[in-house]
Protein backbone atom coordinates (compact mmCIF):
# COMPACT_ATOMS: atom_id res chain seq x y z
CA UNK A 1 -62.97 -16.59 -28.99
CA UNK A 2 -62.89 -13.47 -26.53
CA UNK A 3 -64.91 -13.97 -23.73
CA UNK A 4 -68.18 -11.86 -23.84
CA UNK A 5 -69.22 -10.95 -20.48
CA UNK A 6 -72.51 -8.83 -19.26
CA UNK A 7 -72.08 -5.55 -17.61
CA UNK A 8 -73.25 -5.47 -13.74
CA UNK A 9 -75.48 -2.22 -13.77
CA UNK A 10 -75.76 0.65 -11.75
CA UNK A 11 -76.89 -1.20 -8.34
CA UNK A 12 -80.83 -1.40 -8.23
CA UNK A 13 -82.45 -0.35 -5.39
CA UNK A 14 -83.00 -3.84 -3.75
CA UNK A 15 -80.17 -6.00 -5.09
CA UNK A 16 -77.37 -7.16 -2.19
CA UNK A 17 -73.91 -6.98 -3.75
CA UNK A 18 -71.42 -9.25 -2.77
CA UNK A 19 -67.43 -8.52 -2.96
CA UNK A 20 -65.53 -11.87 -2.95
CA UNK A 21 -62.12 -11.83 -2.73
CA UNK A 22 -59.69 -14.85 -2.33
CA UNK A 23 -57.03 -16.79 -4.28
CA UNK A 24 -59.48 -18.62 -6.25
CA UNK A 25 -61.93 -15.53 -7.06
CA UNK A 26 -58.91 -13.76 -8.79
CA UNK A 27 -59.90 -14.38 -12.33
CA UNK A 28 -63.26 -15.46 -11.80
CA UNK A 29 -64.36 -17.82 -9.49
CA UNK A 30 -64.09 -21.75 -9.66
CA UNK A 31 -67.55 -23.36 -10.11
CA UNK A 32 -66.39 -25.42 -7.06
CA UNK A 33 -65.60 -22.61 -4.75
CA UNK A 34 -68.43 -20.57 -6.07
CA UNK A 35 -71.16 -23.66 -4.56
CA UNK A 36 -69.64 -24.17 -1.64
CA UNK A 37 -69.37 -20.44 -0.76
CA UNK A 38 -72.98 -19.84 -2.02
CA UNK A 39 -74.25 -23.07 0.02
CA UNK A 40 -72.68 -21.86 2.67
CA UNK A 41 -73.82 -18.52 3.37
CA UNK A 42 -77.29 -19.70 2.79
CA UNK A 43 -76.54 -21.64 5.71
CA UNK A 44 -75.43 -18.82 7.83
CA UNK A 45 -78.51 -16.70 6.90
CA UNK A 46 -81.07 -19.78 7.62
CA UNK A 47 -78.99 -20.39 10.84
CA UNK A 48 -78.88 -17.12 12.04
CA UNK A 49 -82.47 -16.54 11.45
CA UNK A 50 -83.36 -19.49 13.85
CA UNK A 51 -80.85 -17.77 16.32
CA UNK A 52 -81.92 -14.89 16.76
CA UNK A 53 -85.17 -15.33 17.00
CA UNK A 54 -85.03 -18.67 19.06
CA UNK A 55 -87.44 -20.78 17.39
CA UNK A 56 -87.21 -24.32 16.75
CA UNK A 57 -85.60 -25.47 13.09
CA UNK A 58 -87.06 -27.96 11.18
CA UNK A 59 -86.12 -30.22 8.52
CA UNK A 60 -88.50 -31.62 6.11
CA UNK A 61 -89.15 -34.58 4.26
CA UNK A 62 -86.07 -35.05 1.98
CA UNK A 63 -83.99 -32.98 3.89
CA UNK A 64 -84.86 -29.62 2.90
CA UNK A 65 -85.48 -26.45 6.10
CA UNK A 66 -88.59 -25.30 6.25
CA UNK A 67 -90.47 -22.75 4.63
CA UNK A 68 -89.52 -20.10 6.49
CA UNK A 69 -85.91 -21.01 6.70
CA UNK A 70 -85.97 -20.98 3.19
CA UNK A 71 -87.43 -17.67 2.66
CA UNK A 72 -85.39 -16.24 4.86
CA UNK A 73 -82.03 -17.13 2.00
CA UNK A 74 -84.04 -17.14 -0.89
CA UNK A 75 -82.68 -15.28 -3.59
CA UNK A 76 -80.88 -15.51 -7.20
CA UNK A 77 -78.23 -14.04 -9.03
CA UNK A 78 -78.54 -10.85 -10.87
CA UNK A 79 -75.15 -9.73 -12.20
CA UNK A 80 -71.69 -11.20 -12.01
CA UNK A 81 -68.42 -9.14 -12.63
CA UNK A 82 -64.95 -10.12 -13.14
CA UNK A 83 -61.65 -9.16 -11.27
CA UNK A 84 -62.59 -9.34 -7.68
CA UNK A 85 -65.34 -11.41 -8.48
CA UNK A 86 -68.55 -9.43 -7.69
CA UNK A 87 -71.96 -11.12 -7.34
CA UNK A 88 -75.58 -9.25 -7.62
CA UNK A 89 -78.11 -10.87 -5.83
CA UNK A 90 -81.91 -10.13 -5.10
CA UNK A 91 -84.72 -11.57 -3.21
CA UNK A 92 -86.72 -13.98 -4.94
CA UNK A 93 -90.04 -14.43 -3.03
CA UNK A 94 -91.68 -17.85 -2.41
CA UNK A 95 -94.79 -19.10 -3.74
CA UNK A 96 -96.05 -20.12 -0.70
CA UNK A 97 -99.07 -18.79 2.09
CA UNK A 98 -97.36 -15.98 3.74
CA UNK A 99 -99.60 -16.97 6.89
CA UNK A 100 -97.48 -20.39 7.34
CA UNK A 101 -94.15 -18.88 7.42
CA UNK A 102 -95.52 -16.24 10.21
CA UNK A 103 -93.44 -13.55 8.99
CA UNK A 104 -93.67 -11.20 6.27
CA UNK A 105 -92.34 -12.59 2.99
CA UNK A 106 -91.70 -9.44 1.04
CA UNK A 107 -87.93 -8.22 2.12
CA UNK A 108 -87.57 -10.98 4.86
CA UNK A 109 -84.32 -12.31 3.50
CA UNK A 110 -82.57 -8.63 2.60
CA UNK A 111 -83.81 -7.88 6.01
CA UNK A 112 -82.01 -11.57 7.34
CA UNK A 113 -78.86 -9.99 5.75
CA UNK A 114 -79.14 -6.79 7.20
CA UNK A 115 -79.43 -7.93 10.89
CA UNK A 116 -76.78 -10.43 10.20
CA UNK A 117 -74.59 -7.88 9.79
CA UNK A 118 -75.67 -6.02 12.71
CA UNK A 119 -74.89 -8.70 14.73
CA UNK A 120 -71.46 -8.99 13.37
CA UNK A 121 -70.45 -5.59 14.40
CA UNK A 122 -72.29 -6.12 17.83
CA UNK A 123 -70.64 -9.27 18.34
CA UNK A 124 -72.99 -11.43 19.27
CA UNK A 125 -73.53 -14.16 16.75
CA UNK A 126 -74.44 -17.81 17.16
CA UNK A 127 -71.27 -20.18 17.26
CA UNK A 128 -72.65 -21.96 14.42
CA UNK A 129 -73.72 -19.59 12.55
CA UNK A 130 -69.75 -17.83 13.21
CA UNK A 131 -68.27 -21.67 11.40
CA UNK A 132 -70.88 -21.30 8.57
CA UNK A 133 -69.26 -17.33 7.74
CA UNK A 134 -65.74 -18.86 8.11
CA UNK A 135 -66.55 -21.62 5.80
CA UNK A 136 -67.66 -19.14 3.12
CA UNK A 137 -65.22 -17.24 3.68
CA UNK A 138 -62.87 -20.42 3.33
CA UNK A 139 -64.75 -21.43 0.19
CA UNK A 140 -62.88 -18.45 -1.86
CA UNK A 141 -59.02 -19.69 -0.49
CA UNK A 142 -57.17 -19.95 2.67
CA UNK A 143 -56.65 -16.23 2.25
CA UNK A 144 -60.80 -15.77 1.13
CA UNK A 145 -62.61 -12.74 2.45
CA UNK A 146 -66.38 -11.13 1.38
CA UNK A 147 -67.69 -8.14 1.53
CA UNK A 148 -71.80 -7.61 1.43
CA UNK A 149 -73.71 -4.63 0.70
CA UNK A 150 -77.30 -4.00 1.34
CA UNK A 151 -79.56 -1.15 0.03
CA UNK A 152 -80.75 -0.68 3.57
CA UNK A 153 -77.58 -0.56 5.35
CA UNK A 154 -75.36 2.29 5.10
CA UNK A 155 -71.75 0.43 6.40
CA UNK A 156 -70.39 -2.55 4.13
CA UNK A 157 -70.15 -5.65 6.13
CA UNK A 158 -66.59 -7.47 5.79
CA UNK A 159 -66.22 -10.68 7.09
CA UNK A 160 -62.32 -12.01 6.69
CA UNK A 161 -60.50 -14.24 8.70
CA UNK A 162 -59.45 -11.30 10.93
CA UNK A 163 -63.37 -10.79 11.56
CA UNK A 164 -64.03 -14.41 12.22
CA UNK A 165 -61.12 -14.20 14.97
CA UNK A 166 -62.56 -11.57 16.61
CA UNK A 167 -65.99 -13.18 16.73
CA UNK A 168 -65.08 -16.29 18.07
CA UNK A 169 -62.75 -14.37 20.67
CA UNK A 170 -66.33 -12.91 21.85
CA UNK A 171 -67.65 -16.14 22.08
CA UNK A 172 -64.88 -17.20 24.18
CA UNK A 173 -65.98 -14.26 26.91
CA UNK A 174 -69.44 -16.59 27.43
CA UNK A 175 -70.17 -18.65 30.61
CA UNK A 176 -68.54 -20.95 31.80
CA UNK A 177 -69.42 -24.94 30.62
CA UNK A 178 -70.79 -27.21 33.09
CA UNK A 179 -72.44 -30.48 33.19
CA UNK A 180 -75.74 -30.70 31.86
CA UNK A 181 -78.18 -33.07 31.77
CA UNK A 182 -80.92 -32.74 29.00
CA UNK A 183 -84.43 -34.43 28.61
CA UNK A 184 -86.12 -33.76 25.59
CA UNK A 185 -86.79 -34.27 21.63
CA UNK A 186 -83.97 -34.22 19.13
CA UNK A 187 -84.56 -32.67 15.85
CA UNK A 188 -81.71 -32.03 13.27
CA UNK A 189 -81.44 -28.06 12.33
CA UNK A 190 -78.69 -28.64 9.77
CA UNK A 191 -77.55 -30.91 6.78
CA UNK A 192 -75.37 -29.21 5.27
CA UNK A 193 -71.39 -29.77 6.21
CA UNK A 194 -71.44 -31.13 9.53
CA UNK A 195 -74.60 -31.93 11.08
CA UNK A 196 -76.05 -30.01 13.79
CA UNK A 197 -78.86 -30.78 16.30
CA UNK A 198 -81.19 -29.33 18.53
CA UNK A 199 -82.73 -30.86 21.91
CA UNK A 200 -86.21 -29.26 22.54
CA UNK A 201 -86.68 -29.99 26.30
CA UNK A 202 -90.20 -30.83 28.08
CA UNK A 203 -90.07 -26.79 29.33
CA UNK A 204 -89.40 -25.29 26.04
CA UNK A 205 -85.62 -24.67 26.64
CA UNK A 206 -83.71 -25.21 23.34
CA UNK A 207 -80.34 -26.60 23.65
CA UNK A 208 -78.33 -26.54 20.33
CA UNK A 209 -76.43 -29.07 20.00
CA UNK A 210 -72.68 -30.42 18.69
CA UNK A 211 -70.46 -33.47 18.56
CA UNK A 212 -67.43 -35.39 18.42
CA UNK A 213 -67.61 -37.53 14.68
CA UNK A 214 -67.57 -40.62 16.87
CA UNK A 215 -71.55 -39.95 18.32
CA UNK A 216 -72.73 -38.98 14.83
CA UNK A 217 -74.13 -42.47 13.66
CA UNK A 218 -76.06 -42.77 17.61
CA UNK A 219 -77.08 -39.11 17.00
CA UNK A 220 -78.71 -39.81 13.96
CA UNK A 221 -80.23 -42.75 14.54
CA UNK A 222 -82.44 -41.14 17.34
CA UNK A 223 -84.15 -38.05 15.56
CA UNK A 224 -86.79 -37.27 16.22
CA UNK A 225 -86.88 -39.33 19.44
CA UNK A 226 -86.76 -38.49 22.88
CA UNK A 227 -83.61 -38.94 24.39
CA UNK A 228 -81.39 -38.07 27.51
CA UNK A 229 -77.99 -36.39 26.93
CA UNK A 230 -75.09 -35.09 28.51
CA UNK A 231 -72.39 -33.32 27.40
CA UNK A 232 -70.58 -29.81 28.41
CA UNK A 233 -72.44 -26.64 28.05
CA UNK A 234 -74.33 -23.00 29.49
CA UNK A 235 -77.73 -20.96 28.90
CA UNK A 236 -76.98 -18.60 26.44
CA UNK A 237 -80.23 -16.44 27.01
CA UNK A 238 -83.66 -17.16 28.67
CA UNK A 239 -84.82 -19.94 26.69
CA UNK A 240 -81.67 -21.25 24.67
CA UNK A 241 -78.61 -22.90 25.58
CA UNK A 242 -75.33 -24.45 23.87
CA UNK A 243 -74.07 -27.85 24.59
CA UNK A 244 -71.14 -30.35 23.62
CA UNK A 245 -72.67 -33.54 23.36
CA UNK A 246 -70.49 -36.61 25.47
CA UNK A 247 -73.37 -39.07 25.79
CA UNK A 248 -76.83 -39.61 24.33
CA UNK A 249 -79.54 -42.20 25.02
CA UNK A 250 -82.91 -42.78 23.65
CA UNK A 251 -85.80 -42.68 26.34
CA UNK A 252 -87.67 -45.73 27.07
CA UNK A 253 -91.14 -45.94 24.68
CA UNK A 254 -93.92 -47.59 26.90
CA UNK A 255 -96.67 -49.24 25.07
CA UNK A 256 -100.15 -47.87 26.59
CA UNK A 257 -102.31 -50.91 26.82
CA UNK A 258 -105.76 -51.20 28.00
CA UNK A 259 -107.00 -51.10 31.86
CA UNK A 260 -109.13 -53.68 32.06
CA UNK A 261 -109.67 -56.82 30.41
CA UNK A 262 -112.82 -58.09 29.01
CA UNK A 263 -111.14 -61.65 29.55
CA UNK A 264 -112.87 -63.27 32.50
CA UNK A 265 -109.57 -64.90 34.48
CA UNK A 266 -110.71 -67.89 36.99
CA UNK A 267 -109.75 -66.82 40.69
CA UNK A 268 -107.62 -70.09 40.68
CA UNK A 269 -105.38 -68.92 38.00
CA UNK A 270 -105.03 -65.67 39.56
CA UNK A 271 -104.25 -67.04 43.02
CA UNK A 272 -101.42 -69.33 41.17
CA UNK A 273 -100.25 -66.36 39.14
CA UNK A 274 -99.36 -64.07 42.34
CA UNK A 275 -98.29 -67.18 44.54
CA UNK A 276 -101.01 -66.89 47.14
CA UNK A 277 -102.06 -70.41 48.51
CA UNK A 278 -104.77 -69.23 51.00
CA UNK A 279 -106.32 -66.72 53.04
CA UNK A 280 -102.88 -65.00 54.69
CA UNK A 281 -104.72 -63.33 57.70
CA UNK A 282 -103.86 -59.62 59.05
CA UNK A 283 -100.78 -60.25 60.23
CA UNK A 284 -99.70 -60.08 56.36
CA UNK A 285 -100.67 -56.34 56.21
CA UNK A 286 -98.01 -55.93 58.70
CA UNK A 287 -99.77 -54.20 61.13
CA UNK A 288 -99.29 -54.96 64.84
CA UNK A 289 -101.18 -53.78 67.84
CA UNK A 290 -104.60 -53.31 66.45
CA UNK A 291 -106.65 -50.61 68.74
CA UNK A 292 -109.75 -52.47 70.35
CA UNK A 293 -113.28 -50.51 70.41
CA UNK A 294 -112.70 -48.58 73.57
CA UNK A 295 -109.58 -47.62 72.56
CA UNK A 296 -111.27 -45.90 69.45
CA UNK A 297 -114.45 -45.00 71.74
CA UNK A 298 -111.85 -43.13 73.97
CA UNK A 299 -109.86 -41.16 71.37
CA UNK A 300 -112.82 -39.84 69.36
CA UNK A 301 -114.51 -38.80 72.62
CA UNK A 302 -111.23 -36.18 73.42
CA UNK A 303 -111.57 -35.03 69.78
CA UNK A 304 -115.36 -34.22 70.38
CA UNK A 305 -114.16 -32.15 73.85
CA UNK A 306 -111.50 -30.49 72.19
C-alpha cells in the first residue's frame, strides 16, 4: 500500500519549523527518537525560561512544572515532512488565568524560542539548559543535528554537536569553583532525565543545583526541606549561582511549644528537678567584692560633679 503522506504548506505566519537531521531521521523518524527529542527540547525551553529570567521553578503535584513553565513549551504539531524529517509546530495557548502565569500568554513560547536562540549565538546559556540541547540533539543519532526557524527571527538557529562544543567551551571561561556553603529550601526544577535541583537561600540567592548518582536518593528524600549543603561552585549573576553538590543535610525542625504552662508545678518538685537543696547564698552568683553604701554614695556623687 503506498504510503500517503500530507503536504507541509507554505509556512504560516506563526508556525516554528524544525529541521532534524540525524541517522535515525533519514527516512522518517523513529517514534522513539522522535519522544525523546520532542521531550527534550521542551525541557530546554522550560529550563531556559527559568534561566533567564531567574525565578524560582516549581514542580507540581504529580510531577508536572508549573503553569508558566508549561506555557512557555506549549505547542503541537502542524505538519510533518519526509527526507530530512521536518516538523511544523505552533503555539497552542493554555486555558488558564493569564494573571497567574504573570506573563503574557499569547506568543510567550515562540517568543521562549526566539530568545533561546539569541542566547545561543551570544553564548551565554544555562549549563543545563546546554545538556538538555545536546540531548535533543542526541535523540536524532550520534551524528543528530536541528535546525529551528521562527517567523520572528530572521537567522536559522543550528544547534549540532559542533554548536554544543562551542557552548560548553564558553561555559568553561566562567569563575572559578570554590567552596560553598548553602542554607536554604530545596525544590526540584526538573524530572525529566536526570534530576535537577534548586536551593532557594534565606536571602533570595538561587543556587542551581547538580549531583553525583550516589546523593540522588538523600537529595530526594529532602525536598522541599530545608537543608545545608556543600559542594563546588560560583555566582553566576546577582542573584543566581551554580553548584556541584558533595554533601547535603536536612536542618534541624524544632517543635514550637507553648511558654507557659497552665500546670501548677509544687516548688518541691521544681527544687528536685534543677538539683537545688536550699537557699545557695550570693556567693553562687559569683560575684566577689560587693561595693558597700559609701562606696556607691561616693561614685554617684563624682558623676553628679562631672
Amino acid at each position: 500500500m503506498p504510503q500517503i503522506l500530507k503536504p507541509v504548506p507554505r509556512l504560516r505566519k506563526k508556525v516554528i519549523r524544525l529541521d532534524l537531521e540525524g541517522e535515525r531521521a533519514k527516512r522518517g523518524v523513529e517514534l522513539d527518537s522522535l519522544e525523546r527529542f520532542i521531550e527534550a527540547l521542551r525541557t530546554a525551553l522550560r529550563d531556559f525560561e527559568r534561566s533567564a529570567t531567574s525565578r524560582e521553578y516549581q514542580i507540581r503535584r504529580g510531577g508536572h512544572p508549573d503553569a508558566r513553565s508549561m506555557a512557555v513549551a506549549n505547542f503541537r504539531l502542524v505538519g510533518y515532512k519526509t527526507g530530512s524529517a521536518i516538523l511544523e509546530i505552533e503555539e497552542l495557548l493554555p486555558q488558564v488565568d493569564e494573571r497567574s502565569l504573570q506573563i503574557p500568554t499569547e506568543g510567550a513560547a515562540t517568543q521562549n524560542v526566539k530568545n533561546l536562540l539569541d542566547a545561543i549565538d551570544a553564548g551565554t546559556l544555562d549549563p543545563a539548559v546546554i545538556d538538555d540541547l545536546d540531548e535533543a540533539r542526541r535523540a536524532l543519532g550520534d551524528d543528530g543535528a536541528f535546525g529551528i526557524k521562527v517567523p520572528a527571527r530572521r537567522k536559522r538557529g543550528l544547534i549540532d554537536a559542533r554548536r554544543i562544543q562551542k557552548l560548553r567551551q564558553a561555559r568553561a571561561a566562567q569563575p572559578e569553583a570554590t567552596h560553598v556553603t548553602v542554607f536554604g529550601r530545596l525544590h526540584l526544577i526538573a524530572t525529566e532525565g536526570t534530576p535537577r535541583v534548586e536551593i532557594r537561600a534565606a536571602d533570595g540567592y538561587n543556587w542551581s543545583c547538580t549531583f553525583p548518582p550516589e546523593l540522588e536518593p538523600q537529595v530526594l528524600r529532602l525536598i522541599k526541606r530545608q537543608v545545608r549543603a556543600e559542594g563546588s561552585g560560583y555566582r553566576e549573576r546577582a542573584n543566581r549561582g551554580v553548584l556541584r553538590l558533595e554533601h547535603i543535610e536536612p536542618l534541624p525542625q524544632y517543635e514550637q511549644t507553648a511558654l507557659f504552662s497552665f500546670t501548677v508545678v509544687p516548688a518541691t518538685e521544681l527544687e528536685q528537678s534543677q538539683g537545688i537543696q536550699g537557699p545557695q547564698g550570693l556567693s553562687t552568683l559569683g560575684i566577689e567584692d560587693l561595693p558597700d553604701d559609701d562606696a556607691i554614695d561616693r561614685y554617684l556623687a563624682e558623676m553628679l560633679q562631672a
